[in-house]
Protein backbone atom coordinates (compact mmCIF):
# COMPACT_ATOMS: atom_id res chain seq x y z
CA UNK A 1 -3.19 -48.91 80.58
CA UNK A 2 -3.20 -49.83 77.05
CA UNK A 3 -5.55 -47.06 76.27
CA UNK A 4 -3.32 -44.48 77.87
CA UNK A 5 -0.46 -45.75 75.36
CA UNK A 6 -2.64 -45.55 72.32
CA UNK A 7 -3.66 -42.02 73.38
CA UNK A 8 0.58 -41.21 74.15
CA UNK A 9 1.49 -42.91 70.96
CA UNK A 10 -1.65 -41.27 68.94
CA UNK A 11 0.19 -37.90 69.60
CA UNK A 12 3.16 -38.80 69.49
CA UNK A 13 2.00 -39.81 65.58
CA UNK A 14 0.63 -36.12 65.35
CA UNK A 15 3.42 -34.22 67.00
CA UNK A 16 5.56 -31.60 65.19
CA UNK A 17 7.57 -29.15 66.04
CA UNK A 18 5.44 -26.89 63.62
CA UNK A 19 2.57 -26.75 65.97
CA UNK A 20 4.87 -24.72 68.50
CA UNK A 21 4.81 -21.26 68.88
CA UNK A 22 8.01 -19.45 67.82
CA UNK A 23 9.74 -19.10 71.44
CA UNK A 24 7.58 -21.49 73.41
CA UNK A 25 8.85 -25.24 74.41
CA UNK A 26 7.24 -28.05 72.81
CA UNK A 27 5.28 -29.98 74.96
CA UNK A 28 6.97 -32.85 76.48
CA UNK A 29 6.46 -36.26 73.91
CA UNK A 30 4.03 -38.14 75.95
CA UNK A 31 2.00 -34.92 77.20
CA UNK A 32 -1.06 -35.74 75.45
CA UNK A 33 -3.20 -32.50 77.00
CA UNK A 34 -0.06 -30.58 75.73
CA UNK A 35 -0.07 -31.76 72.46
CA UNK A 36 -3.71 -32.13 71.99
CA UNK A 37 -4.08 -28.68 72.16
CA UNK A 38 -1.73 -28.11 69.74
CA UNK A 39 -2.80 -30.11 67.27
CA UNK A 40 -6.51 -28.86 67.58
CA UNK A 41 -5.15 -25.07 67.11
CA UNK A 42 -3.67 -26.68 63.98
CA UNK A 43 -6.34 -29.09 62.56
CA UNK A 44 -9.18 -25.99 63.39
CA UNK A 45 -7.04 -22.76 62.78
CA UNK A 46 -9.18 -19.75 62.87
CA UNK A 47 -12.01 -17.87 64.26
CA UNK A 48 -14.79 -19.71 61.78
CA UNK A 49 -13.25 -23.08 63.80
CA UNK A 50 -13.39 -22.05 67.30
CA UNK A 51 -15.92 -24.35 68.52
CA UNK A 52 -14.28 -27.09 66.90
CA UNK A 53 -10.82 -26.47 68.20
CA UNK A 54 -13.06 -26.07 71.43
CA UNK A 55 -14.38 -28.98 71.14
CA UNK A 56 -11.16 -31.24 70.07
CA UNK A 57 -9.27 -30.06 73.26
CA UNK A 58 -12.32 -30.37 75.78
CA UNK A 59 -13.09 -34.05 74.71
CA UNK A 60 -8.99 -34.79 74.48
CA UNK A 61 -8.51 -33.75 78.73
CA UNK A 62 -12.01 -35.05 79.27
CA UNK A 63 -11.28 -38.70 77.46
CA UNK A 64 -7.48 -38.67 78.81
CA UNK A 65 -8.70 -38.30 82.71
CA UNK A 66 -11.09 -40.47 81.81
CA UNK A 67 -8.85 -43.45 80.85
CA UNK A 68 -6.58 -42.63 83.49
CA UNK A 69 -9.37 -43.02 85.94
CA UNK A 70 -10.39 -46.38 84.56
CA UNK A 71 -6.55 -47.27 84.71
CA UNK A 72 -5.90 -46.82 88.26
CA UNK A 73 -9.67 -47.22 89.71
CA UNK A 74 -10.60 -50.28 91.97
CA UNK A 75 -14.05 -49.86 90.91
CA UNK A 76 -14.13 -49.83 87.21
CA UNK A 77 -15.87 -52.20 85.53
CA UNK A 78 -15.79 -54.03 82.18
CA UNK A 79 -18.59 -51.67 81.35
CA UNK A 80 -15.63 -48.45 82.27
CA UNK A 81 -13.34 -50.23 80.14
CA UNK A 82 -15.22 -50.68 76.95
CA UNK A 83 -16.77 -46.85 77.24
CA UNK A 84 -12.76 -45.64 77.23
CA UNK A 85 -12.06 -47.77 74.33
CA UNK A 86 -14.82 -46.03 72.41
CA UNK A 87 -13.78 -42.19 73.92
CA UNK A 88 -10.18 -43.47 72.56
CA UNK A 89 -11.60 -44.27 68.72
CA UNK A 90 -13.81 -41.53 68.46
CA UNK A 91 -10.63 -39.01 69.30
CA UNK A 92 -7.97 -41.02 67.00
């Protein structure tokens, strides 16, 4: 669970209202796909970035459904744990 709040609060950290399109809504403040994105169009503007910003928002949903899986799963192991602590450093 912890994990999940560094990820929300991570964002949250990031967040600005520049990132939003003129005339879209802002994601909500603890939509971490939602902002992810948006800060990865920021961070890696451009068509000479596109497999970075690729890349950014791929691993952000893949580590977030990750964690959430290791939140809520019977099954996970210490082992689970310690891999989503390392997927959360290597994306903050």
């Amino acid at each position: 669970m912890r994990l999940r709040e560094t990820q929300v609060t991570f964002v949250g950290e990031l967040a600005s209202d520049e990132f939003v399109r003129n005339g879209e809504d802002a994601p909500k403040r603890a939509d971490v796909i939602g902002w992810s994105a948006l800060i990865a169009g920021a961070l890696a503007a451009g068509d000479r970035a596109k497999h970075l910003r690729s890349y950014l928002k791929t691993i952000s949903v893949q580590v977030w459904q990750y964690v959430n899986w290791v939140t809520h799963a019977r099954s996970a192991t210490l082992v689970d744990a310690g891999l989503g602590v390392e997927m959360v450093e290597h994306i903050s």
